[in-house]
Protein backbone atom coordinates (compact mmCIF):
# COMPACT_ATOMS: atom_id res chain seq x y z
CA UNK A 1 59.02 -31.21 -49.88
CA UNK A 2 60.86 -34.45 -50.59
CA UNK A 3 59.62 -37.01 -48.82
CA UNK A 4 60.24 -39.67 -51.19
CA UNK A 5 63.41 -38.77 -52.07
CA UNK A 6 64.92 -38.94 -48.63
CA UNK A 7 63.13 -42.85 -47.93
CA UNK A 8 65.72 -44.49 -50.35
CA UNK A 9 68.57 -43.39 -47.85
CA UNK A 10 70.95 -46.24 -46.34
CA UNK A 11 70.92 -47.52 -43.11
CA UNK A 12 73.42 -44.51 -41.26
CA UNK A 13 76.47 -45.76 -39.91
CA UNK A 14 77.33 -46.32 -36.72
CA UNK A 15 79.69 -43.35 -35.77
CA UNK A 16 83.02 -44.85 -35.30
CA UNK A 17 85.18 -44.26 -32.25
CA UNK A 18 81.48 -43.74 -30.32
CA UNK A 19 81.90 -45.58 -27.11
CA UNK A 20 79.45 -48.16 -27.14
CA UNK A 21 76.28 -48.92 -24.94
CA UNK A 22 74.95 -52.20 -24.28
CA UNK A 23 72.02 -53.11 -27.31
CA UNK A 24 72.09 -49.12 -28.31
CA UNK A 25 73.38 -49.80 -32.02
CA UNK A 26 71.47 -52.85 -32.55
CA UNK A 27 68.41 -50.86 -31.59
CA UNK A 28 69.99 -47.64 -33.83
CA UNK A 29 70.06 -50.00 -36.21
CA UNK A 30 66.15 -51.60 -36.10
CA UNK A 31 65.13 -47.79 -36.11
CA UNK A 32 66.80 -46.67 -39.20
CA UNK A 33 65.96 -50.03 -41.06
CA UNK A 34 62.60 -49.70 -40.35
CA UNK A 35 62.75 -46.02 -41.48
CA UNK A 36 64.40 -47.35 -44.77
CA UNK A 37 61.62 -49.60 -45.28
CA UNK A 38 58.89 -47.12 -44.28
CA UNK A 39 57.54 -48.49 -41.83
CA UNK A 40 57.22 -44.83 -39.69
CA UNK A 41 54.90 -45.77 -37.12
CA UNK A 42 57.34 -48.88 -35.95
CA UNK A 43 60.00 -46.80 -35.95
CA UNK A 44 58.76 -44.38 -33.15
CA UNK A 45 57.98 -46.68 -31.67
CA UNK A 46 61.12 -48.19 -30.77
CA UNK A 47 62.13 -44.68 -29.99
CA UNK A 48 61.57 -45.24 -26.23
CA UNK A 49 63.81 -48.13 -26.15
CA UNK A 50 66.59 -46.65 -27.94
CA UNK A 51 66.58 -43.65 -25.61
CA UNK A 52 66.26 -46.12 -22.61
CA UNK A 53 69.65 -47.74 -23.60
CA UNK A 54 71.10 -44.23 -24.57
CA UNK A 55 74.00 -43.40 -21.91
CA UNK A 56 77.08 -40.90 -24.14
CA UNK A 57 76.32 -38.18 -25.94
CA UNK A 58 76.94 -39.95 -29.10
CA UNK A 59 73.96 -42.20 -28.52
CA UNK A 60 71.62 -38.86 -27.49
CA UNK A 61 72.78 -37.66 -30.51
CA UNK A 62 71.93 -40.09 -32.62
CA UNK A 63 68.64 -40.92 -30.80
CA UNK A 64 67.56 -37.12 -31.38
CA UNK A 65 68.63 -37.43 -35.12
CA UNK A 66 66.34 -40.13 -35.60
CA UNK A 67 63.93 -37.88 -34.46
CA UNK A 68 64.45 -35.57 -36.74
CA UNK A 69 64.66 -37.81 -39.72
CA UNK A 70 61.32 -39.87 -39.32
CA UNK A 71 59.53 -35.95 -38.53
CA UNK A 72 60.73 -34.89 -41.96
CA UNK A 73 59.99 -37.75 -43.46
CA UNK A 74 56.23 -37.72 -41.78
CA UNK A 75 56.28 -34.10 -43.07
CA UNK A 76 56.10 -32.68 -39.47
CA UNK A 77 59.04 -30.60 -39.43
CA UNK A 78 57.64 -28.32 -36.49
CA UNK A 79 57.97 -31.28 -33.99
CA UNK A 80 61.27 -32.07 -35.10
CA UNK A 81 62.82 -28.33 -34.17
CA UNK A 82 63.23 -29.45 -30.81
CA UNK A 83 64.80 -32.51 -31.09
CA UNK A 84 66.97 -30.74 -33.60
CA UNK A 85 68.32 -28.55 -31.35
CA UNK A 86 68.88 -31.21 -28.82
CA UNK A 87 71.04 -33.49 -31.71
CA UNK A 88 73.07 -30.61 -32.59
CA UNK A 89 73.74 -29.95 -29.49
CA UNK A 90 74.87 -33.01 -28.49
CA UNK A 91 77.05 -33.74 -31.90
CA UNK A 92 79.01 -30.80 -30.70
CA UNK A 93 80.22 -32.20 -27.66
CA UNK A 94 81.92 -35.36 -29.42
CA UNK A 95 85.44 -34.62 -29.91
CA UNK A 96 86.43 -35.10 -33.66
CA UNK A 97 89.25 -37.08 -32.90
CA UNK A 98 87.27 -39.31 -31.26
CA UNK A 99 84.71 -39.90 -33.13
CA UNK A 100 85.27 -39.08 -37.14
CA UNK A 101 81.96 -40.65 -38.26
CA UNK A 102 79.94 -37.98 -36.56
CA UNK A 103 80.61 -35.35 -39.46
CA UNK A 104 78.83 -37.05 -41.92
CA UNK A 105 75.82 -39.34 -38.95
CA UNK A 106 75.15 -35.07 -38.37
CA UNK A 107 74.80 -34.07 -42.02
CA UNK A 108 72.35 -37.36 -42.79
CA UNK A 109 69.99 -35.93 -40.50
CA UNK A 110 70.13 -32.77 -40.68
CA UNK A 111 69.64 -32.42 -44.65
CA UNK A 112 66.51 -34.61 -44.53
CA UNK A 113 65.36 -31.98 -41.79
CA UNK A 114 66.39 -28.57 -44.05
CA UNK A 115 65.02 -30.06 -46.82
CA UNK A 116 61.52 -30.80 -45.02
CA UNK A 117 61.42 -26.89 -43.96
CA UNK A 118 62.40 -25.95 -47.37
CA UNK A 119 65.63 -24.28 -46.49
CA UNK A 120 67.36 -25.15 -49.58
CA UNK A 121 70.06 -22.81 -49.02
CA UNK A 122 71.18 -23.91 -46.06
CA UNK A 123 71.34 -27.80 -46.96
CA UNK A 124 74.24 -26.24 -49.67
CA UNK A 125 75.70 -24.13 -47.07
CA UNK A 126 75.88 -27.29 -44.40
CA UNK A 127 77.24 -28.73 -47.13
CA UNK A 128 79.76 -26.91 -48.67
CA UNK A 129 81.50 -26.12 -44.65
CA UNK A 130 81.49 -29.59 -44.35
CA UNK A 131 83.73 -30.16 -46.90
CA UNK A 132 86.60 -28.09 -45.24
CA UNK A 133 86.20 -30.47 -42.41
CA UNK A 134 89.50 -33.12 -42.31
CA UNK A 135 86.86 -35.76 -41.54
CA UNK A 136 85.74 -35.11 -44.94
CA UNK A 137 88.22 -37.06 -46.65
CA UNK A 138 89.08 -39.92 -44.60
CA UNK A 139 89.21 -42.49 -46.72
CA UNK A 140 87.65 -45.70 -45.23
CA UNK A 141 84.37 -47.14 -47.13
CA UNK A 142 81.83 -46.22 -44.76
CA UNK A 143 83.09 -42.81 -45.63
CA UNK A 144 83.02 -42.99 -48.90
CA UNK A 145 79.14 -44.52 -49.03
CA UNK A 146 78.67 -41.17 -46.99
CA UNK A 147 79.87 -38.52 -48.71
CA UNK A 148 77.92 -39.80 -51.78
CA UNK A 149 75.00 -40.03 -49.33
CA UNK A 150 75.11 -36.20 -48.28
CA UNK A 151 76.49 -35.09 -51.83
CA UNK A 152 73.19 -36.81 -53.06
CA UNK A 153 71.19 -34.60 -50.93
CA UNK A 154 72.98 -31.22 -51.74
CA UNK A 155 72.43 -32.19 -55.18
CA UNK A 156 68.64 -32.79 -54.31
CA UNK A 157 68.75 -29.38 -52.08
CA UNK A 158 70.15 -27.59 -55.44
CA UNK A 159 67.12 -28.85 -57.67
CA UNK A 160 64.39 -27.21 -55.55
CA UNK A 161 66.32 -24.40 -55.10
CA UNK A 162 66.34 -23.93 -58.59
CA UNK A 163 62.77 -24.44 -59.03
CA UNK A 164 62.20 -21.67 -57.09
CA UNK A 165 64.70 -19.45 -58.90
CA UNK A 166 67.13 -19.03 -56.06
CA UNK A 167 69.99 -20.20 -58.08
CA UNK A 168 70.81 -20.99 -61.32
CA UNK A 169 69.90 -24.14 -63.57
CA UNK A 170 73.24 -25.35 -64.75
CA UNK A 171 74.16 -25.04 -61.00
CA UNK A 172 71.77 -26.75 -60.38
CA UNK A 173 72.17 -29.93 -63.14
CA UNK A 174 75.61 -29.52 -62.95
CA UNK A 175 75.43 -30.94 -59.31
CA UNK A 176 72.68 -33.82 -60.30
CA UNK A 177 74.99 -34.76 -63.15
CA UNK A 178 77.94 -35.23 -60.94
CA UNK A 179 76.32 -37.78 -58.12
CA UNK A 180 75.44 -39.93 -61.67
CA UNK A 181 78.54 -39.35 -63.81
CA UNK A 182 81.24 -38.86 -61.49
CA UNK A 183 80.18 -40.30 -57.88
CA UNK A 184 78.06 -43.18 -59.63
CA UNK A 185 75.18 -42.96 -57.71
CA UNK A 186 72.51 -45.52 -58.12
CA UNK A 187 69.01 -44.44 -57.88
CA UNK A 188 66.74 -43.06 -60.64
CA UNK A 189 65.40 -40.15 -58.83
CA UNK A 190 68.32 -37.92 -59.83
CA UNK A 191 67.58 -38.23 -63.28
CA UNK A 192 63.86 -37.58 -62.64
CA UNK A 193 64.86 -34.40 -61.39
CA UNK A 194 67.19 -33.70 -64.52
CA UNK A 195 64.11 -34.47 -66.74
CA UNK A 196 61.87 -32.50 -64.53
CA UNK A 197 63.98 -29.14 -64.20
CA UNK A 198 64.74 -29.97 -68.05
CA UNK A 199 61.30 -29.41 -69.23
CA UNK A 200 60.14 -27.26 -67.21
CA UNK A 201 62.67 -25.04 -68.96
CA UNK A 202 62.05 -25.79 -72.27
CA UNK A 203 65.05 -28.01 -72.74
CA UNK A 204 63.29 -31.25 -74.20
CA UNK A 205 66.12 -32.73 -75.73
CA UNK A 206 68.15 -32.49 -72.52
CA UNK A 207 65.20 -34.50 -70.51
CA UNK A 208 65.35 -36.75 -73.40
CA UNK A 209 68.70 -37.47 -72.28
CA UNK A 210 68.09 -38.03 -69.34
CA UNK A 211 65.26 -40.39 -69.86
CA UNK A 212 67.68 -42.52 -72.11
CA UNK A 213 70.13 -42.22 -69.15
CA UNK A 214 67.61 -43.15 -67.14
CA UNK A 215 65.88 -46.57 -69.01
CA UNK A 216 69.67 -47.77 -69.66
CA UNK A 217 70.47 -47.69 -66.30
CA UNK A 218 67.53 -49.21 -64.81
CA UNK A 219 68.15 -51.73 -67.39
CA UNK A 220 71.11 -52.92 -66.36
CA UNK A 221 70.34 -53.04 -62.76
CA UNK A 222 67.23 -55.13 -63.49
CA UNK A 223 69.62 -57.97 -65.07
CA UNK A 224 72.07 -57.45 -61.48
CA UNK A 225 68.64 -58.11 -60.28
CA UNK A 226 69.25 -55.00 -57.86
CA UNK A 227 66.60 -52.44 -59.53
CA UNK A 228 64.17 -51.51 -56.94
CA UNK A 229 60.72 -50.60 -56.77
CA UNK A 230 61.16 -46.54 -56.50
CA UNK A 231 63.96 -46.74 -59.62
CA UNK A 232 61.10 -48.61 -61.58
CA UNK A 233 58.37 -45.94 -60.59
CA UNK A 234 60.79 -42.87 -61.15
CA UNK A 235 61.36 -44.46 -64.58
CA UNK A 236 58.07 -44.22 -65.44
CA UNK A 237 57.32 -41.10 -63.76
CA UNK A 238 60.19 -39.24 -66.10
CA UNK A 239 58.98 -41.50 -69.11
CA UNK A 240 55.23 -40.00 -68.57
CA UNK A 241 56.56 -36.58 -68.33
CA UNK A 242 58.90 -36.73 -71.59
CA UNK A 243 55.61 -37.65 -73.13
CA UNK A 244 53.14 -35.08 -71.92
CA UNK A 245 55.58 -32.83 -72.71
CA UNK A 246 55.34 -33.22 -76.98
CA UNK A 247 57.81 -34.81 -79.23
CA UNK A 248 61.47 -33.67 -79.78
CA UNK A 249 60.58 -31.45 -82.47
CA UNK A 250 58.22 -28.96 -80.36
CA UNK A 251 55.62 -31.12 -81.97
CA UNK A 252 52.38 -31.83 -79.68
CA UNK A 253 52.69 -35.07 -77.91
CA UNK A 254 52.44 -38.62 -79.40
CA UNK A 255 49.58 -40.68 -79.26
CA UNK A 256 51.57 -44.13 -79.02
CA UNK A 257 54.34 -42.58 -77.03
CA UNK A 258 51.62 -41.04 -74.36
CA UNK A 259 49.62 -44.61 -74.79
CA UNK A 260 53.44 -46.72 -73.93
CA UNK A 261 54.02 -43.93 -71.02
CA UNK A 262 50.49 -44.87 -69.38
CA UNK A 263 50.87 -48.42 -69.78
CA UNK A 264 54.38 -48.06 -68.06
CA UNK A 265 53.01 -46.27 -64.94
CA UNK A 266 49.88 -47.65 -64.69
CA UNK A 267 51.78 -51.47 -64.29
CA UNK A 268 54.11 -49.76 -61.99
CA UNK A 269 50.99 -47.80 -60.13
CA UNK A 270 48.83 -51.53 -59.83
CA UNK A 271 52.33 -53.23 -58.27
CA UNK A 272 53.19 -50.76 -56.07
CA UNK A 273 49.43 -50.46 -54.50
CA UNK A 274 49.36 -53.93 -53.91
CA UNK A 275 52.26 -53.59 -51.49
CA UNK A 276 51.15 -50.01 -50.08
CA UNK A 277 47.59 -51.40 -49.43
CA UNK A 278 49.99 -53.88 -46.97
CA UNK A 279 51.94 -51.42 -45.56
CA UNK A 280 49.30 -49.15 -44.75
CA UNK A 281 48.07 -50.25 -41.70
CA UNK A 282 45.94 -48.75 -39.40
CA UNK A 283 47.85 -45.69 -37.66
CA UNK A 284 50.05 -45.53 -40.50
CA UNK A 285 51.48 -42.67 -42.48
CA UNK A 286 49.35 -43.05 -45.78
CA UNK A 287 49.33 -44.30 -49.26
CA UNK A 288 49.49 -40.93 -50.84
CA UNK A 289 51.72 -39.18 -48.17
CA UNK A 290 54.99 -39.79 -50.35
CA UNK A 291 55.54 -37.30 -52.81
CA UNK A 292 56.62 -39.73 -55.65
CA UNK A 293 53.78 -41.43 -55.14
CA UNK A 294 51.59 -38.35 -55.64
CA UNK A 295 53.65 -37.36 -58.53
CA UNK A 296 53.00 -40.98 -60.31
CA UNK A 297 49.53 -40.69 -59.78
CA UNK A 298 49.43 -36.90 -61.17
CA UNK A 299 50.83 -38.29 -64.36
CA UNK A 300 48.62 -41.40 -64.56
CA UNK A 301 45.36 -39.04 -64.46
CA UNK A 302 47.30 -36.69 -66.88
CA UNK A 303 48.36 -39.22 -69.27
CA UNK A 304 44.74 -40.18 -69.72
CA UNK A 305 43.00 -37.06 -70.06
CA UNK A 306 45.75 -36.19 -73.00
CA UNK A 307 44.53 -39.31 -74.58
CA UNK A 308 40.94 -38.16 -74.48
CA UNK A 309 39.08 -40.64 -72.13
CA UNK A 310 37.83 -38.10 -70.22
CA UNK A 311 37.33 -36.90 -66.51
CA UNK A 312 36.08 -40.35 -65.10
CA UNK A 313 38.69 -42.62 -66.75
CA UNK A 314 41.37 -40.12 -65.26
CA UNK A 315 39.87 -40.25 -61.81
CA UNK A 316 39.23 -44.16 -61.46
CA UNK A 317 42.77 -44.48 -59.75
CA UNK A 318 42.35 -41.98 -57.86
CA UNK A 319 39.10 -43.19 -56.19
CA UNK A 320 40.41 -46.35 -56.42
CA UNK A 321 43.33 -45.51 -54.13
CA UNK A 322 41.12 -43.76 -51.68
CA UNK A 323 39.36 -46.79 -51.75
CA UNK A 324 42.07 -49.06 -50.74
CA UNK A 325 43.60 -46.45 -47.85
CA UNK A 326 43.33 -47.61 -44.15
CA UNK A 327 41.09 -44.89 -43.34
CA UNK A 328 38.34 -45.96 -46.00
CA UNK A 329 39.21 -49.73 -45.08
CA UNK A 330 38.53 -48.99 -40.81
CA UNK A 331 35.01 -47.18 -41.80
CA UNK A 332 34.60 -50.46 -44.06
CA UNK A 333 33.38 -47.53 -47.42
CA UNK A 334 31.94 -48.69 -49.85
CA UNK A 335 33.54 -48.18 -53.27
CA UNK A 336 31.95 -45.80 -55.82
CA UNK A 337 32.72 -44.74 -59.32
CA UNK A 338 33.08 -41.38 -60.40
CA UNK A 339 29.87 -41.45 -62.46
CA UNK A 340 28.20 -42.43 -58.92
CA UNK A 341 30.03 -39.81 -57.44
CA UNK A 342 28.36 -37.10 -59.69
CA UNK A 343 24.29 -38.57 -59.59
CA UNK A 344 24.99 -38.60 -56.26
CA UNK A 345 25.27 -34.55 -56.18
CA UNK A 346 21.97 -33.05 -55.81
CA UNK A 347 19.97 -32.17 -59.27
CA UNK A 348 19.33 -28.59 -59.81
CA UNK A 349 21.16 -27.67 -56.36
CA UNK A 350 24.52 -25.19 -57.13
CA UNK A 351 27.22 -27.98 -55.71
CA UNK A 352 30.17 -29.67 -57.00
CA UNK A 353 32.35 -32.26 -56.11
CA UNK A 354 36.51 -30.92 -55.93
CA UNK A 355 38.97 -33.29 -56.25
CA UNK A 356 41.99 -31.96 -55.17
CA UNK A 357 45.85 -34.03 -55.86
CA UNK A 358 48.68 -32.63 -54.85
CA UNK A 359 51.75 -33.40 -55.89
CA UNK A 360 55.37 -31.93 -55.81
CA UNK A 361 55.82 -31.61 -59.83
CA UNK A 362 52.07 -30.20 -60.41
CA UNK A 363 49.14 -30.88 -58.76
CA UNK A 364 45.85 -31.15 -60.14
CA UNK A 365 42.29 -29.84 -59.44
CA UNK A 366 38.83 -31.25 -60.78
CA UNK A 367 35.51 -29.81 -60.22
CA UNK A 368 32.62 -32.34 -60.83
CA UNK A 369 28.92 -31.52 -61.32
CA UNK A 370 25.67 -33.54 -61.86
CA UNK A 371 25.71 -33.15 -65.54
């Protein structure tokens, strides 16, 4: 699942040549920025309206597609196979001719949607048919920002598929490497992924690379004043991971490197709940739903166990998170520590507490007792 990944997308673009409704693109438009900014629950919400002022199949087809996309996003890709019938359907009654943008206002929903289901393959193979389209190549700029847009998500479709062995590594990098080097996109989670299928292959110094890559370019966008808050956390995401992972020699990992790398992601972690805490209102989607969230949390209980502070230092912000959701805000809970947590188990009695945190790069289990 890539949730988070598929969040940072643009606002789509409205499909030129459409015929236009009265108020249906300005409402198009509300949808998908409030789906930018995740704001889910808003955004389905102005679902009704945008199908109330849909009248050509262009707008049904781009009021299904947003459908799709916010039900991939919510990780709910079952509800979304209807609706992506229904967009399909309706994308293939536009006549090309008429309406060149819908090539590429398809493929931006329909990746999001593949990727949610796990169908890696078929992202590529969407993909790569697209490409033999002449709509492919038109060169205007919204078609440019496009192409990068759905060559981004092939390139994101590769890297799971390699994880799971379906095709090969260097296919896979090869394609990451290209949206960065050669298409110049901006956003740091393609070189988390580098790192990430790096090490998990043994290939330190390539992640090492990429982390370099990575802190250079974030860098420089912080002095065009344009580095966001997801570049900053997949920064420090790949910087934790390049550290749990040992020195470039094979050697185990670095005390000061691991102590920089939690200092990194724990700033990043404190920021980013204050504005989470915000956004997660009642009815909302979660603090933790995001899988780069869960995967900068994973490290930042990792990160401190490998320094040796033990199981109740690496579990603070995690409880402390819980603590701050909407649900445990509404029932008005109490916060407890960890240490609470365990005398509150019941002496002599055969129970345990599990902690269970998911998260797409390695998940982590704890089991806590009494003593």
């Amino acid at each position: 699942m890539l949730r988070s990944c598929l969040l940072v997308l643009s606002v789509l673009p409205v499909a030129p040549g459409a015929e236009e409704g009265e108020g249906f693109w300005d409402v198009h438009g509300e949808v998908a920025a409030l789906r930018q900014a995740e704001r889910i629950v808003e955004a389905f919400e102005r679902l009704p309206r945008l199908d109330a002022l849909a009248t050509t199949d262009a707008h049904r087809a781009y009021a299904w597609g947003e459908r799709v996309y916010l039900h991939a996003i919510l990780g709910t890709p079952d509800r979304a196979a209807e609706p992506f019938r229904r967009m399909r359907e309706r994308f293939a009654r536009l006549p090309p001719d008429r309406n060149p943008g819908a090539l590429f206002g398809e493929l931006e929903y329909e990746l999001p949607y593949r990727l949610a289901i796990d169908d890696f393959a078929g992202a590529v193979r969407r993909v790569d048919e697209a490409r033999a389209d002449p709509r492919w190549s038109i060169d205007r700029p919204w078609a440019a920002a496009s192409r990068l847009r759905v060559e981004r998500q092939r390139a994101l479709a590769l890297a799971a598929w390699a994880r799971q062995g379906g095709v090969a590594v260097d296919e896979a990098l090869g394609a990451l490497r290209r949206v960065v080097d050669e298409l110049g996109y901006r956003g740091a989670e393609i070189l988390l992924r580098i790192g990430t299928i790096a090490l998990e292959r043994g290939r330190s110094d390539e992640a090492r690379a990429a982390l370099r890559d990575a802190e250079a370019q974030v860098a420089a966008w912080r002095e065009e004043g344009i580095a966001s808050d997801l570049d900053e956390l997949n920064l420090a995401v790949l910087r934790a991971r390049v550290a749990l992972a040992g020195r470039a020699d094979g050697g185990a990992p670095d005390e000061i490197e691991l102590a920089a790398a939690r200092r990194a992601l724990a700033d990043r972690w404190e920021r980013g709940l204050d504005r989470w805490v915000i956004e997660d209102r009642e009815g909302g989607v979660g603090i933790l739903h995001h899988d780069l969230r869960q995967d900068a949390l994973s490290a930042l209980v990792r990160l401190t166990i490998a320094l040796g502070e033990g199981p109740e230092a690496a579990l603070r912000p995690v409880v402390e998170t819980q603590e701050a959701s909407a649900l445990a805000r509404s029932l008005a809970a109490e916060g407890r520590s960890v240490g609470e947590l365990r005398r509150a188990i019941v002496a002599g009695a055969d129970h345990v507490v599990v902690v269970l945190l998911p998260a797409t790069l390695g998940g982590d289990a704890f089991l806590l007792g009494r003593e």
